[in-house]
N, C-alpha and C. Protein backbone atom coordinates (compact mmCIF):
# COMPACT_ATOMS: atom_id res chain seq x y z
N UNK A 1 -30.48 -26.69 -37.10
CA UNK A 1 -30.17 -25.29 -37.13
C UNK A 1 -29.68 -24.96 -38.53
N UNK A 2 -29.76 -23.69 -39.18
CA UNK A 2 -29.51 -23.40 -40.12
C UNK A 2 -28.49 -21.55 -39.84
N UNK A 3 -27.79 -21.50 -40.62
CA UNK A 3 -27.18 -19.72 -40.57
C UNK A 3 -28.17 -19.43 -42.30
N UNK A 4 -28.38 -18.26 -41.90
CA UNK A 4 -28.57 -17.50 -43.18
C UNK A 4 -27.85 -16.40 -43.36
N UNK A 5 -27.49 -16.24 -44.62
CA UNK A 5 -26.45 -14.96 -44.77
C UNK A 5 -27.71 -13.98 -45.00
N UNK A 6 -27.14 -12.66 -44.17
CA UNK A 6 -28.07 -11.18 -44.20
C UNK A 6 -27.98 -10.75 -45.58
N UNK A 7 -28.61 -10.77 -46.47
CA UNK A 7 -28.95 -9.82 -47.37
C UNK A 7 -29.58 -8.98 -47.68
N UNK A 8 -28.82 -7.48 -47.26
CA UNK A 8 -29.42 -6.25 -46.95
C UNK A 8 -30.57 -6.24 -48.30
N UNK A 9 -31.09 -4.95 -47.78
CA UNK A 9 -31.97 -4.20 -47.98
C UNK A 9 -32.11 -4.16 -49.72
N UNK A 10 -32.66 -4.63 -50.80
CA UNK A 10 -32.13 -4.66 -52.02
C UNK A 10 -32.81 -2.92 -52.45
N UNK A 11 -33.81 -2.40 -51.73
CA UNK A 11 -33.97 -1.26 -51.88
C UNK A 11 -32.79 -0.12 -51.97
N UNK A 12 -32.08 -0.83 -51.34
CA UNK A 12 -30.81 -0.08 -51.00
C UNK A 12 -30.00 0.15 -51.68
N UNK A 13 -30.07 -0.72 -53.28
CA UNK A 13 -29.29 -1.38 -54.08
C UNK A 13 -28.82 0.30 -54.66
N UNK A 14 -27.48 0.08 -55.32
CA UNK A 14 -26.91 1.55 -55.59
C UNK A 14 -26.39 0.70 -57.22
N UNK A 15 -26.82 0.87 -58.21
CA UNK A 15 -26.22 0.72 -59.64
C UNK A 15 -24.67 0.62 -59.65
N UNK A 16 -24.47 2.27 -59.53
CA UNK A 16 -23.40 2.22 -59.72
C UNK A 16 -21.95 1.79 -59.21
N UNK A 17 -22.45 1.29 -57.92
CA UNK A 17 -21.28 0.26 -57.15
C UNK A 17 -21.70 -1.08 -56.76
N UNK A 18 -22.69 -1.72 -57.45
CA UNK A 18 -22.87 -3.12 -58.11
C UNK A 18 -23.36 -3.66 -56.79
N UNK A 19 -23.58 -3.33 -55.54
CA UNK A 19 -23.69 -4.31 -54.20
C UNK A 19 -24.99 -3.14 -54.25
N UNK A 20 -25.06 -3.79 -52.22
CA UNK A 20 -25.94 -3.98 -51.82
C UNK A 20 -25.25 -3.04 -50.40
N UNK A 21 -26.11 -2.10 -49.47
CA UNK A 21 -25.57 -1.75 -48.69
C UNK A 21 -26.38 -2.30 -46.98
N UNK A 22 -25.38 -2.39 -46.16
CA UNK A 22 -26.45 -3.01 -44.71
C UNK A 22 -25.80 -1.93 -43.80
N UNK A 23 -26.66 -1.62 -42.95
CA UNK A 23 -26.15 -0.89 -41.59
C UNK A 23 -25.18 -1.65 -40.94
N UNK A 24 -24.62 -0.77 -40.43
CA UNK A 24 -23.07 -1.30 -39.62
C UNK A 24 -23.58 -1.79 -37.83
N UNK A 25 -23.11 -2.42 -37.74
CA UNK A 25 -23.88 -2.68 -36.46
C UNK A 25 -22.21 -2.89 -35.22
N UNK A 26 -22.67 -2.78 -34.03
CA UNK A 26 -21.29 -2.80 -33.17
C UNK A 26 -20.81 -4.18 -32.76
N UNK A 27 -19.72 -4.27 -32.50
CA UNK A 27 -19.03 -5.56 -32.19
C UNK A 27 -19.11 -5.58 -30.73
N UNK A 28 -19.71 -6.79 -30.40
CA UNK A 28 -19.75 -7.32 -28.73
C UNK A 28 -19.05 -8.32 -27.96
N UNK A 29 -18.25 -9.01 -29.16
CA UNK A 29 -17.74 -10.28 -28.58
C UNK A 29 -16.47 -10.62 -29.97
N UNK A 30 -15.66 -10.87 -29.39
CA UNK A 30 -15.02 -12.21 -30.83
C UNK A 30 -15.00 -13.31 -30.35
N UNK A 31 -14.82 -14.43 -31.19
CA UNK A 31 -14.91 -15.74 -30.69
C UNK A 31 -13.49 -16.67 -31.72
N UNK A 32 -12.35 -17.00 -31.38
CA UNK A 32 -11.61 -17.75 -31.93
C UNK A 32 -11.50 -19.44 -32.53
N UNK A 33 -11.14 -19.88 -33.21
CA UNK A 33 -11.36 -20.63 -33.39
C UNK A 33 -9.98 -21.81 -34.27
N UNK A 34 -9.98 -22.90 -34.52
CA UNK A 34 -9.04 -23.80 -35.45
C UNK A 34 -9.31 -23.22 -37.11
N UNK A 35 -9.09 -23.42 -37.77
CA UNK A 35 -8.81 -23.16 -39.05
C UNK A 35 -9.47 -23.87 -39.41
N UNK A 36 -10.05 -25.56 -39.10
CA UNK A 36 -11.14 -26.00 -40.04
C UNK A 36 -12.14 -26.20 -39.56
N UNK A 37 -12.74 -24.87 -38.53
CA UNK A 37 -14.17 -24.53 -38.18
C UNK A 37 -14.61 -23.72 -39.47
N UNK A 38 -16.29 -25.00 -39.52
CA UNK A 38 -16.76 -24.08 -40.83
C UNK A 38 -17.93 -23.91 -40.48
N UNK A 39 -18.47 -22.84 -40.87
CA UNK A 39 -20.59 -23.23 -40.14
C UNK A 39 -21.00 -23.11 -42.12
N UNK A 40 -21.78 -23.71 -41.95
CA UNK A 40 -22.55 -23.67 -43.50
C UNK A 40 -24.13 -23.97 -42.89
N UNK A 41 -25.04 -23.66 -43.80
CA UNK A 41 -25.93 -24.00 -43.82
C UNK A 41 -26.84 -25.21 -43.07
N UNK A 42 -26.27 -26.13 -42.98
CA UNK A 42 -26.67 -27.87 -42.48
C UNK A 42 -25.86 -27.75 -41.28
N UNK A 43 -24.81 -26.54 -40.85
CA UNK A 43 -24.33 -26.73 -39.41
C UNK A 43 -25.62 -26.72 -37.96
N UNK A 44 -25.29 -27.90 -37.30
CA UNK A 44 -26.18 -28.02 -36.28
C UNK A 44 -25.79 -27.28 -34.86
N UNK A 45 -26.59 -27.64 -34.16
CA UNK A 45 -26.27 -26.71 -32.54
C UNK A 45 -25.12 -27.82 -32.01
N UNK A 46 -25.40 -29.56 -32.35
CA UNK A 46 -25.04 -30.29 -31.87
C UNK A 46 -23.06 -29.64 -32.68
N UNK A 47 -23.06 -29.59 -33.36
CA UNK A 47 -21.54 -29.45 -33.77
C UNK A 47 -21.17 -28.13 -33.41
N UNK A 48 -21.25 -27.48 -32.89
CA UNK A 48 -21.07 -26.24 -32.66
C UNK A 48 -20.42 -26.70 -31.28
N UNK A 49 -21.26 -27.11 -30.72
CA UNK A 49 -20.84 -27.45 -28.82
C UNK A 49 -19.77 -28.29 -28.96
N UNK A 50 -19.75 -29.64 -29.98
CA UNK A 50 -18.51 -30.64 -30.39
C UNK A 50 -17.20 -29.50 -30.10
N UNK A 51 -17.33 -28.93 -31.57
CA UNK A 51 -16.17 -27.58 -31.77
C UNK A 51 -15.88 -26.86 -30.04
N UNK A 52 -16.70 -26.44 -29.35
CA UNK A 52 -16.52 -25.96 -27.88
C UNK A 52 -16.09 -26.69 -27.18
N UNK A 53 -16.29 -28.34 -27.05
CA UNK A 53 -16.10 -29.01 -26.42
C UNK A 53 -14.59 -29.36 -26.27
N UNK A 54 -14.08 -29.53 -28.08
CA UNK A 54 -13.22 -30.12 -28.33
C UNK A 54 -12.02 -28.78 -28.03
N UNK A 55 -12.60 -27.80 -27.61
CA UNK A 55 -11.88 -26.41 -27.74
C UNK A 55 -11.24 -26.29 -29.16
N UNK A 56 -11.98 -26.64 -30.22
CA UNK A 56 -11.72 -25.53 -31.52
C UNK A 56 -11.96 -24.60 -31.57
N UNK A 57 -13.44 -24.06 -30.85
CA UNK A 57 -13.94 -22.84 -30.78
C UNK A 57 -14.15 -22.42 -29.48
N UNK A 58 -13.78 -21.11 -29.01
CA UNK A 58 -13.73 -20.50 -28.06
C UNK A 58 -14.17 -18.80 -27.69
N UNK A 59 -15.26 -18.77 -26.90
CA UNK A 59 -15.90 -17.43 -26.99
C UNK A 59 -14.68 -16.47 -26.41
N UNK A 60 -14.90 -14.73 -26.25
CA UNK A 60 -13.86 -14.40 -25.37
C UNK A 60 -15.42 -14.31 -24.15
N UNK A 61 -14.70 -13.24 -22.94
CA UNK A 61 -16.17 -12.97 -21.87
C UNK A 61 -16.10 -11.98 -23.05
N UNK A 62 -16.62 -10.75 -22.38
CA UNK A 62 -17.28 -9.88 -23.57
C UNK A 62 -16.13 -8.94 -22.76
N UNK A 63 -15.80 -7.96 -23.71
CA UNK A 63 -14.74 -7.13 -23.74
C UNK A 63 -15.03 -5.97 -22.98
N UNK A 64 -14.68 -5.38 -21.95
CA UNK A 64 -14.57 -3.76 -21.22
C UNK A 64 -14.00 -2.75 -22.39
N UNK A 65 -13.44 -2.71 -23.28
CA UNK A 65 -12.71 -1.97 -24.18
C UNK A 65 -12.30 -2.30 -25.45
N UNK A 66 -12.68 -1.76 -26.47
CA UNK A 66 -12.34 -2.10 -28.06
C UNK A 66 -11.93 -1.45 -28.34
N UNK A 67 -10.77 -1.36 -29.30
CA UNK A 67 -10.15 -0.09 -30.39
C UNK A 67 -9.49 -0.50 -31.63
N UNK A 68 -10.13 0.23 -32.74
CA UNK A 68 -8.97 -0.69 -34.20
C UNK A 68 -7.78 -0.27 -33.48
N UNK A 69 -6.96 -0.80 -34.63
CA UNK A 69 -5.33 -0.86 -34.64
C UNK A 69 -5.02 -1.53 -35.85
N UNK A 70 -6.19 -0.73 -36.86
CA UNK A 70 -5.53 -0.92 -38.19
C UNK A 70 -4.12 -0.58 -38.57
N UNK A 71 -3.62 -1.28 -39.54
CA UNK A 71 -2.55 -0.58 -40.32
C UNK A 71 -2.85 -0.04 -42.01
N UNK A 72 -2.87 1.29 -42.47
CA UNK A 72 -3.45 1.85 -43.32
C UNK A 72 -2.99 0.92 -44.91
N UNK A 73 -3.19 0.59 -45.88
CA UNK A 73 -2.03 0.32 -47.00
C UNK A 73 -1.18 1.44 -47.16
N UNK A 74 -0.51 0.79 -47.55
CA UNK A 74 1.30 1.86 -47.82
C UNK A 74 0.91 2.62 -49.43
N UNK A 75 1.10 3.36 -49.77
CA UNK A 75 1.62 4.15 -51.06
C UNK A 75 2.60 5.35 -50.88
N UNK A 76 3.21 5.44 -52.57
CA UNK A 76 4.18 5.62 -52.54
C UNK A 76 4.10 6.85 -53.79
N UNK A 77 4.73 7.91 -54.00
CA UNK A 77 4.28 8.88 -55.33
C UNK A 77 5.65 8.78 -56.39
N UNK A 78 4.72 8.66 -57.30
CA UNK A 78 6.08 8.64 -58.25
C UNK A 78 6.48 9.58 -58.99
N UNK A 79 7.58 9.99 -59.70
CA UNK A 79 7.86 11.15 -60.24
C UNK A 79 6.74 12.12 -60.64
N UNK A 80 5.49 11.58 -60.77
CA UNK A 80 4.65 12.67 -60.92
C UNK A 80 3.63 12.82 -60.08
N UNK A 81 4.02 12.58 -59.09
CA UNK A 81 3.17 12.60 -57.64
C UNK A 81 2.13 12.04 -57.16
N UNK A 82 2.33 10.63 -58.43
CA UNK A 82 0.56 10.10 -58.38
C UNK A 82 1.12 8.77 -57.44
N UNK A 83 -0.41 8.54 -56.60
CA UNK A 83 0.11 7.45 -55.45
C UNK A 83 0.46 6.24 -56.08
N UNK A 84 0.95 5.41 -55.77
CA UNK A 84 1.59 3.70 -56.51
C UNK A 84 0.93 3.04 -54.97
N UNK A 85 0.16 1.69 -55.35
CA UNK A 85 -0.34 1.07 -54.26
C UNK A 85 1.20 0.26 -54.26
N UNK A 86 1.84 0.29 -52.87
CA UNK A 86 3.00 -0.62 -52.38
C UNK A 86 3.03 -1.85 -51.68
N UNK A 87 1.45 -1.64 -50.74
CA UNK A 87 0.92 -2.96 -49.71
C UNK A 87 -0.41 -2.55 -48.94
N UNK A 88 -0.59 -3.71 -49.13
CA UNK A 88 -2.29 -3.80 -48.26
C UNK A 88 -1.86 -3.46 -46.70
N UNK A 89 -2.95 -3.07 -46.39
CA UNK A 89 -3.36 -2.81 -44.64
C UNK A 89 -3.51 -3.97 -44.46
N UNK A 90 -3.55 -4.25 -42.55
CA UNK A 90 -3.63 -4.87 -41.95
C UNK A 90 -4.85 -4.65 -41.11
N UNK A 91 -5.69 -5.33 -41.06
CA UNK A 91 -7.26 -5.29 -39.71
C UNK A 91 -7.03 -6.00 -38.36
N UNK A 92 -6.84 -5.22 -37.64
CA UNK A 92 -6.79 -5.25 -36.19
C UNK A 92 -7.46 -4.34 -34.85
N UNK A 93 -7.74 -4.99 -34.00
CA UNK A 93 -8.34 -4.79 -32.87
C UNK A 93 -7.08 -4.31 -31.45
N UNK A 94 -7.64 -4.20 -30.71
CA UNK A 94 -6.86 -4.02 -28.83
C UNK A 94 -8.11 -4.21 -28.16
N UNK A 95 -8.11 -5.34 -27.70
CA UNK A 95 -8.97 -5.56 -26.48
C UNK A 95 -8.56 -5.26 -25.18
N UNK A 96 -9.36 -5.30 -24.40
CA UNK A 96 -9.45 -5.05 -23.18
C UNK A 96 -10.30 -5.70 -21.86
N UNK A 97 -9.82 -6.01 -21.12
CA UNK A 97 -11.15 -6.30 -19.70
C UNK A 97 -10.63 -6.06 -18.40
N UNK A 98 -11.22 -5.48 -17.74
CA UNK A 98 -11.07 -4.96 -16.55
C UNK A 98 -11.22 -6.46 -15.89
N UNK A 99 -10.06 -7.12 -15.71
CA UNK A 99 -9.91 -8.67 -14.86
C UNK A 99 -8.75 -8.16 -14.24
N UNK A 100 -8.46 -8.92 -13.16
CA UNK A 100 -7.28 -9.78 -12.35
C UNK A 100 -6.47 -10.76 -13.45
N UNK A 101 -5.39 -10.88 -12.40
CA UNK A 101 -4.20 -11.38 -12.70
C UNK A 101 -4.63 -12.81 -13.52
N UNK A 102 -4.87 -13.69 -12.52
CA UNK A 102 -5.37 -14.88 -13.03
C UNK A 102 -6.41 -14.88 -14.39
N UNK A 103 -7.14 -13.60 -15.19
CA UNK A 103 -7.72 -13.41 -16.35
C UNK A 103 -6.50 -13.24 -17.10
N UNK A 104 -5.57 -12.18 -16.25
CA UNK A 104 -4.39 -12.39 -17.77
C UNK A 104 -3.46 -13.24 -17.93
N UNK A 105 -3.04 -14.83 -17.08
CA UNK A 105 -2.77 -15.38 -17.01
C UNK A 105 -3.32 -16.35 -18.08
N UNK A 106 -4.58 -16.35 -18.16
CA UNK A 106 -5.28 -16.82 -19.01
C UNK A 106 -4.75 -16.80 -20.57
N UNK A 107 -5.00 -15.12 -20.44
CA UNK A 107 -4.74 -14.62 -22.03
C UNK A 107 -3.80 -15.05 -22.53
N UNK A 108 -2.76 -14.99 -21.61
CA UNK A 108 -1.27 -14.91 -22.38
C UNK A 108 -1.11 -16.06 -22.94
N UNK A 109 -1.68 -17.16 -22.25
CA UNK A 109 -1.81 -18.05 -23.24
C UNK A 109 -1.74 -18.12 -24.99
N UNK A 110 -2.88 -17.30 -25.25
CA UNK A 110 -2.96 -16.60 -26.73
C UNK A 110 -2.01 -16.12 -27.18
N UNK A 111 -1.40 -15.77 -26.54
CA UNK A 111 0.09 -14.86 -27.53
C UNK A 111 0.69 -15.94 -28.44
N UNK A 112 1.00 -15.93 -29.83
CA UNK A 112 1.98 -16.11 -30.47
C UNK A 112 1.25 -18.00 -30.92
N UNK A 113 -0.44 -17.62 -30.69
CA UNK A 113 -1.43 -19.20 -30.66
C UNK A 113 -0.72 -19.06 -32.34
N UNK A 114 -0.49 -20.51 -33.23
CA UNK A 114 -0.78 -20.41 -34.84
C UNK A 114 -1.87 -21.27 -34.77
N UNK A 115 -2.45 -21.09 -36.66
CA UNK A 115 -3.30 -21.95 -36.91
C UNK A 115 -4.50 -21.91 -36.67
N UNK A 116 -5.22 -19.99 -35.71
CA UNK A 116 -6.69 -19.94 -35.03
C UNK A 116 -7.05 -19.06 -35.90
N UNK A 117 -7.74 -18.42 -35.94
CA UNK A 117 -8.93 -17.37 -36.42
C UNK A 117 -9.92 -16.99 -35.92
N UNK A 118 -10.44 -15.46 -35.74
CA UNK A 118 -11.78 -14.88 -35.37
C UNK A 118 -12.48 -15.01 -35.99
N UNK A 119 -14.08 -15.03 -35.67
CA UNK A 119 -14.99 -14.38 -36.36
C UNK A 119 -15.58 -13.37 -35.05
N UNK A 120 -16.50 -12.03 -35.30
CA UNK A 120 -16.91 -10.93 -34.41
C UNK A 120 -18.45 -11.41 -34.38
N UNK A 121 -18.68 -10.92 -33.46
CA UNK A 121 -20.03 -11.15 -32.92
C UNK A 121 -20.90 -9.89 -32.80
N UNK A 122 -21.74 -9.33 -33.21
CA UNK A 122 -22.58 -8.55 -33.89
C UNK A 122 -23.44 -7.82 -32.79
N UNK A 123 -23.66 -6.65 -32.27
CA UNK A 123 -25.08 -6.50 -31.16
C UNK A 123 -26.32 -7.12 -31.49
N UNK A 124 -26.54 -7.17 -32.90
CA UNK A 124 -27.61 -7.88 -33.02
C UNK A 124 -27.46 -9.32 -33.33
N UNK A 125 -26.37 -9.96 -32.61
CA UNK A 125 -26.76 -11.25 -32.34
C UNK A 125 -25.93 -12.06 -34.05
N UNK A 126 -25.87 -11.49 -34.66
CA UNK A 126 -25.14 -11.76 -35.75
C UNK A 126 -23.95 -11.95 -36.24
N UNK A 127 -23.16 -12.90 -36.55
CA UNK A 127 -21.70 -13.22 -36.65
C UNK A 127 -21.25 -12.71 -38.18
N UNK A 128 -19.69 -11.70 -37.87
CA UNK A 128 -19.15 -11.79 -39.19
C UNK A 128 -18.04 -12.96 -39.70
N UNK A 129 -18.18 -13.34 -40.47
CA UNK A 129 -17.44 -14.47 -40.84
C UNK A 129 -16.94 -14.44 -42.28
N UNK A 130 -15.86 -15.40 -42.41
CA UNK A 130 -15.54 -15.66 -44.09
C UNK A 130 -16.72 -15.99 -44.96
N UNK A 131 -16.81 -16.28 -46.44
CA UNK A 131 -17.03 -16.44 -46.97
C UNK A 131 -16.11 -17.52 -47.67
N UNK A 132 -16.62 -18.83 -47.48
CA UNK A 132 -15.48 -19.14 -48.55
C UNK A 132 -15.97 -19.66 -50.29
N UNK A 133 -15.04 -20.22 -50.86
CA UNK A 133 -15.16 -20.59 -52.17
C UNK A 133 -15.77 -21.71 -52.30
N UNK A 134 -15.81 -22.82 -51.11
CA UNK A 134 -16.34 -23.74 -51.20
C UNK A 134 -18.62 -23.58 -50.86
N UNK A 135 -18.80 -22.59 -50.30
CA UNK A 135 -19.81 -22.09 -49.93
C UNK A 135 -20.00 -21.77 -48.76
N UNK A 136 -19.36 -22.43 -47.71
CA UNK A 136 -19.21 -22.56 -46.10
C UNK A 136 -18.64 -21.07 -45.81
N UNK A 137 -18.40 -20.73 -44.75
CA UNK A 137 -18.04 -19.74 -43.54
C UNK A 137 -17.10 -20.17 -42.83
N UNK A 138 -16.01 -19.47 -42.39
CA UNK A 138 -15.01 -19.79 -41.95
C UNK A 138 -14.25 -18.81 -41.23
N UNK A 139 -13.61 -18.33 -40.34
CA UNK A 139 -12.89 -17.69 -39.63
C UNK A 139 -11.38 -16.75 -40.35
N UNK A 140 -11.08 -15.79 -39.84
CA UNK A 140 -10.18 -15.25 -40.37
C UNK A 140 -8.56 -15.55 -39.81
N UNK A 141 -7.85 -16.08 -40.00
CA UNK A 141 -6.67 -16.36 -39.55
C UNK A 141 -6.04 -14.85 -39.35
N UNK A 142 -5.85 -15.00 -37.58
CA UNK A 142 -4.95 -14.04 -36.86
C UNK A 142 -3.91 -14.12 -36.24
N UNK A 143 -3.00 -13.12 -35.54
CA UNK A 143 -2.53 -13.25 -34.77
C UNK A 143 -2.97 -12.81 -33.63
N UNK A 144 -2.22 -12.82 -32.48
CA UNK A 144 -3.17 -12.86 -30.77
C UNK A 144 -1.89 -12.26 -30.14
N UNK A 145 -1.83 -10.59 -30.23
CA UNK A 145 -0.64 -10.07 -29.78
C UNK A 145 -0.79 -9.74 -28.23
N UNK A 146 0.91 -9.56 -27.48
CA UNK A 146 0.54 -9.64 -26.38
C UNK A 146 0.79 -8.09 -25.57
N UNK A 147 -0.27 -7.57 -25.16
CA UNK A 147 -0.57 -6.34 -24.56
C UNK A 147 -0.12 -6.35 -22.98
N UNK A 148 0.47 -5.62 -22.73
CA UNK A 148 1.05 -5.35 -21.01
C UNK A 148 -0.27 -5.24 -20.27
N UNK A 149 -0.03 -6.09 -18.86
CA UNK A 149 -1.30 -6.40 -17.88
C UNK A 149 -1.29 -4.75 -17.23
N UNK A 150 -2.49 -4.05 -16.80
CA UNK A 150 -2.16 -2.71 -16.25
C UNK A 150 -2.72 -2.71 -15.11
N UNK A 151 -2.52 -2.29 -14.05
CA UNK A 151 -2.90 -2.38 -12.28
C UNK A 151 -3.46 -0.64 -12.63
N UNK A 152 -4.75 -0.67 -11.86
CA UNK A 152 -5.10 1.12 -11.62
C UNK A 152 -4.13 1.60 -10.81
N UNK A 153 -3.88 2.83 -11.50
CA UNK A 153 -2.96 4.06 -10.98
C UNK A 153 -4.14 5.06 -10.45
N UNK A 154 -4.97 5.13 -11.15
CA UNK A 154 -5.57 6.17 -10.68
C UNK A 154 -7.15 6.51 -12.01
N UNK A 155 -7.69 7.09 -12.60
CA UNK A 155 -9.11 7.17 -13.02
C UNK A 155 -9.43 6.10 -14.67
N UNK A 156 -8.07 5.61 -14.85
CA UNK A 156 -8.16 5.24 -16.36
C UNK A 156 -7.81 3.73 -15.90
N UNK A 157 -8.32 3.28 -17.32
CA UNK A 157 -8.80 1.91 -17.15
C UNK A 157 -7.90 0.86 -16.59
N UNK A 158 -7.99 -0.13 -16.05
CA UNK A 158 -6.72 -1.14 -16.08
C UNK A 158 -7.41 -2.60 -16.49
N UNK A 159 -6.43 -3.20 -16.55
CA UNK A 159 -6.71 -5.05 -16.44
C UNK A 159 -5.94 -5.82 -17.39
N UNK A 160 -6.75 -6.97 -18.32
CA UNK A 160 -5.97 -7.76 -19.47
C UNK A 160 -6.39 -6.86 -20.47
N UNK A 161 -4.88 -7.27 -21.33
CA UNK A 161 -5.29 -6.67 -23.24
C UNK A 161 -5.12 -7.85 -23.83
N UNK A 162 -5.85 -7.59 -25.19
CA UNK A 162 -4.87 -8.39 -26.29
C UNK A 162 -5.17 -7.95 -27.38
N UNK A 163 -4.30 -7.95 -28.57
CA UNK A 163 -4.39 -7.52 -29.84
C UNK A 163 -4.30 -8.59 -30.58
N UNK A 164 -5.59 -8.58 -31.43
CA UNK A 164 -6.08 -9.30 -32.66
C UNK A 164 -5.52 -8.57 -33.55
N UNK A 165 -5.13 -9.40 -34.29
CA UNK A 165 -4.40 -8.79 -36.02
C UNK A 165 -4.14 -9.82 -37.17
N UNK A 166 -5.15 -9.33 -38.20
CA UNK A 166 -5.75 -10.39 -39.33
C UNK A 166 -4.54 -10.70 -39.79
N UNK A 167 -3.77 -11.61 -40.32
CA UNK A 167 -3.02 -11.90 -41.19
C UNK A 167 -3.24 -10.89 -42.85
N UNK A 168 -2.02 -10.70 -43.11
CA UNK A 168 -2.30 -10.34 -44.49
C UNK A 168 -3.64 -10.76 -45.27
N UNK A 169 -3.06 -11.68 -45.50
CA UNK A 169 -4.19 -12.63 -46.78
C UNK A 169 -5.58 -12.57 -45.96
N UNK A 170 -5.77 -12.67 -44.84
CA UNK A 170 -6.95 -12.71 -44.06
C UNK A 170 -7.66 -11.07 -44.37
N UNK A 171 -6.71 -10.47 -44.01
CA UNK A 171 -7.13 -8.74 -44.18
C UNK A 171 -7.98 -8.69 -45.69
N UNK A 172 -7.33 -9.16 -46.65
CA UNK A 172 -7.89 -9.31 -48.15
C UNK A 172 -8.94 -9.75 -48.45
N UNK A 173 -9.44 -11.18 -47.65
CA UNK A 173 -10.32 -11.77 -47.41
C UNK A 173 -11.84 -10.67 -46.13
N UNK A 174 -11.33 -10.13 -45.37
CA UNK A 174 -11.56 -9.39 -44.52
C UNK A 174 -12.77 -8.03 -45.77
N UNK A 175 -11.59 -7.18 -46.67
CA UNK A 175 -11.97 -6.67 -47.46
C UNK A 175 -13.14 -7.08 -48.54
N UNK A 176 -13.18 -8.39 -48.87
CA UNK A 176 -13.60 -8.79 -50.10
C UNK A 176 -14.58 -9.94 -50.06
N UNK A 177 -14.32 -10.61 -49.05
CA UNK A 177 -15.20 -12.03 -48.43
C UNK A 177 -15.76 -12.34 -47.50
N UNK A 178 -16.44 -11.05 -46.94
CA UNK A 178 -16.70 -11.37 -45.38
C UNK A 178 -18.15 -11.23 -45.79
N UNK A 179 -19.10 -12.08 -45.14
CA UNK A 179 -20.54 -12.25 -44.80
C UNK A 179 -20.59 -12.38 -43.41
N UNK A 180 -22.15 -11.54 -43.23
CA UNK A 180 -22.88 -11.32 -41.67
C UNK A 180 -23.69 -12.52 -41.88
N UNK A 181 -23.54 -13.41 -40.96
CA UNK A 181 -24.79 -14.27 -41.23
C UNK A 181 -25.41 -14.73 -39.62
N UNK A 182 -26.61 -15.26 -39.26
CA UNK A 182 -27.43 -14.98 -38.67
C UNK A 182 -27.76 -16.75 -38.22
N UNK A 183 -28.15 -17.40 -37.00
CA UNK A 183 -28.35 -18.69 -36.80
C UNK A 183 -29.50 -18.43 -36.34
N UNK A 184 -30.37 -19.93 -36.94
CA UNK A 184 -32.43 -19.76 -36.73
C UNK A 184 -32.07 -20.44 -35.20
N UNK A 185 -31.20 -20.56 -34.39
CA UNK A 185 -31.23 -21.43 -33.48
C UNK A 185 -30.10 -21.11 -32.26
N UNK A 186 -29.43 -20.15 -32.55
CA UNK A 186 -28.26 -19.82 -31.10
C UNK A 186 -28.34 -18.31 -30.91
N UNK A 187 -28.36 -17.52 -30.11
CA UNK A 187 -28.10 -15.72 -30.24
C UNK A 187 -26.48 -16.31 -29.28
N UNK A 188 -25.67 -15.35 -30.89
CA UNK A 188 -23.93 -15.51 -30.45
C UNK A 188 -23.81 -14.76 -29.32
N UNK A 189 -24.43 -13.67 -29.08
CA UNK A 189 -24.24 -12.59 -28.34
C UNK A 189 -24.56 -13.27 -26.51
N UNK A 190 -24.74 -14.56 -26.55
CA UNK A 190 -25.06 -15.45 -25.25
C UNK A 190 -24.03 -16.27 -24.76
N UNK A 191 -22.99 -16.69 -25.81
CA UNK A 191 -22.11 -17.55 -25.67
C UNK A 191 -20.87 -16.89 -25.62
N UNK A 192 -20.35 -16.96 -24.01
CA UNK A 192 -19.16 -16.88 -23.69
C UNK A 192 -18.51 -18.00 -23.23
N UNK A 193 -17.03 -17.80 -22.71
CA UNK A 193 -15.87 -18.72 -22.27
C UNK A 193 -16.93 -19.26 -20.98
């Protein structure tokens, strides 16, 4: 098996902001993982299942409900009213699934996990992932916040939550290092818990 990173459309190419632009496509799944899950190029199907096996990597089911829960960067105006950057945003999610007790029993597990990271799973079958320095792909180190279980009251949704939220440095990475890349050999959009 091989991943290839998507490289949009070069027609697309815009001079004056030096890249390359790709359609945005919707998120169907995240999938968590250890910190030294890497897929590169020469990653096989056979190590992928290892990583599942060994529970480094772990699909979610697929989500009833998504919503950011970014946090914006901070600025600040200074005597002459011009903004001062103070701190980066934060990239975050609120999941959702219409499960029973025993699903959020599950979750809670996740609360307060260290040491994991997402990557998102693409409608078209395509994973976003790090980029790293070494050449490989790698996951974003999060946290796995814990959302109140909700019983129906009445027409609005209930079940498990949980909130994903990139780490700082991850958010940066998030901004600046993230590649869509694509496997000649698995559709992500198949692999759940």
């Amino acid at each position: 098996m091989s991943f290839i990173e998507n490289s949009c459309d070069v027609t697309l190419k815009k001079v004056s902001l030096g890249g390359l632009f790709c359609g945005n496509k919707k998120v169907v799944n995240f999938f968590i993982g250890t910190m030294d899950v890497e897929f590169s190029k020469s990653t096989t199907l056979q190590q992928i299942s290892d990583y599942i096996k060994a529970g480094k990597l772990m699909f979610f089911p697929n989500h009833d409900s998504i919503e950011d829960a970014d946090k914006d960067p901070q600025y600040a105006s200074n005597t002459f009213q011009e903004d001062i950057f103070v701190g980066g945003g934060i990239k975050g999610w609120n999941l959702m699934w219409n499960q029973g007790v025993c699903f959020q029993n599950e979750i809670a597990k996740l609360y307060d996990l260290k040491g994991y990271g997402v990557g998102l799973v693409m409608e078209d079958g395509t994973v976003i992932v790090k980029r790293k320095k070494n050449g490989a792909y790698g996951l974003y180190e999060a946290s796995f916040l814990e959302k109140l279980y909700k019983v129906r009251t009445g027409a609005d949704m209930a079940g498990s939550g949980l909130g994903v939220q990139l780490k700082y440095i991850a958010t940066n990475s998030w901004q600046r290092e993230s590649a869509n890349i694509e496997s000649t050999e698995i559709d992500f959009r198949d692999v759940t818990l």
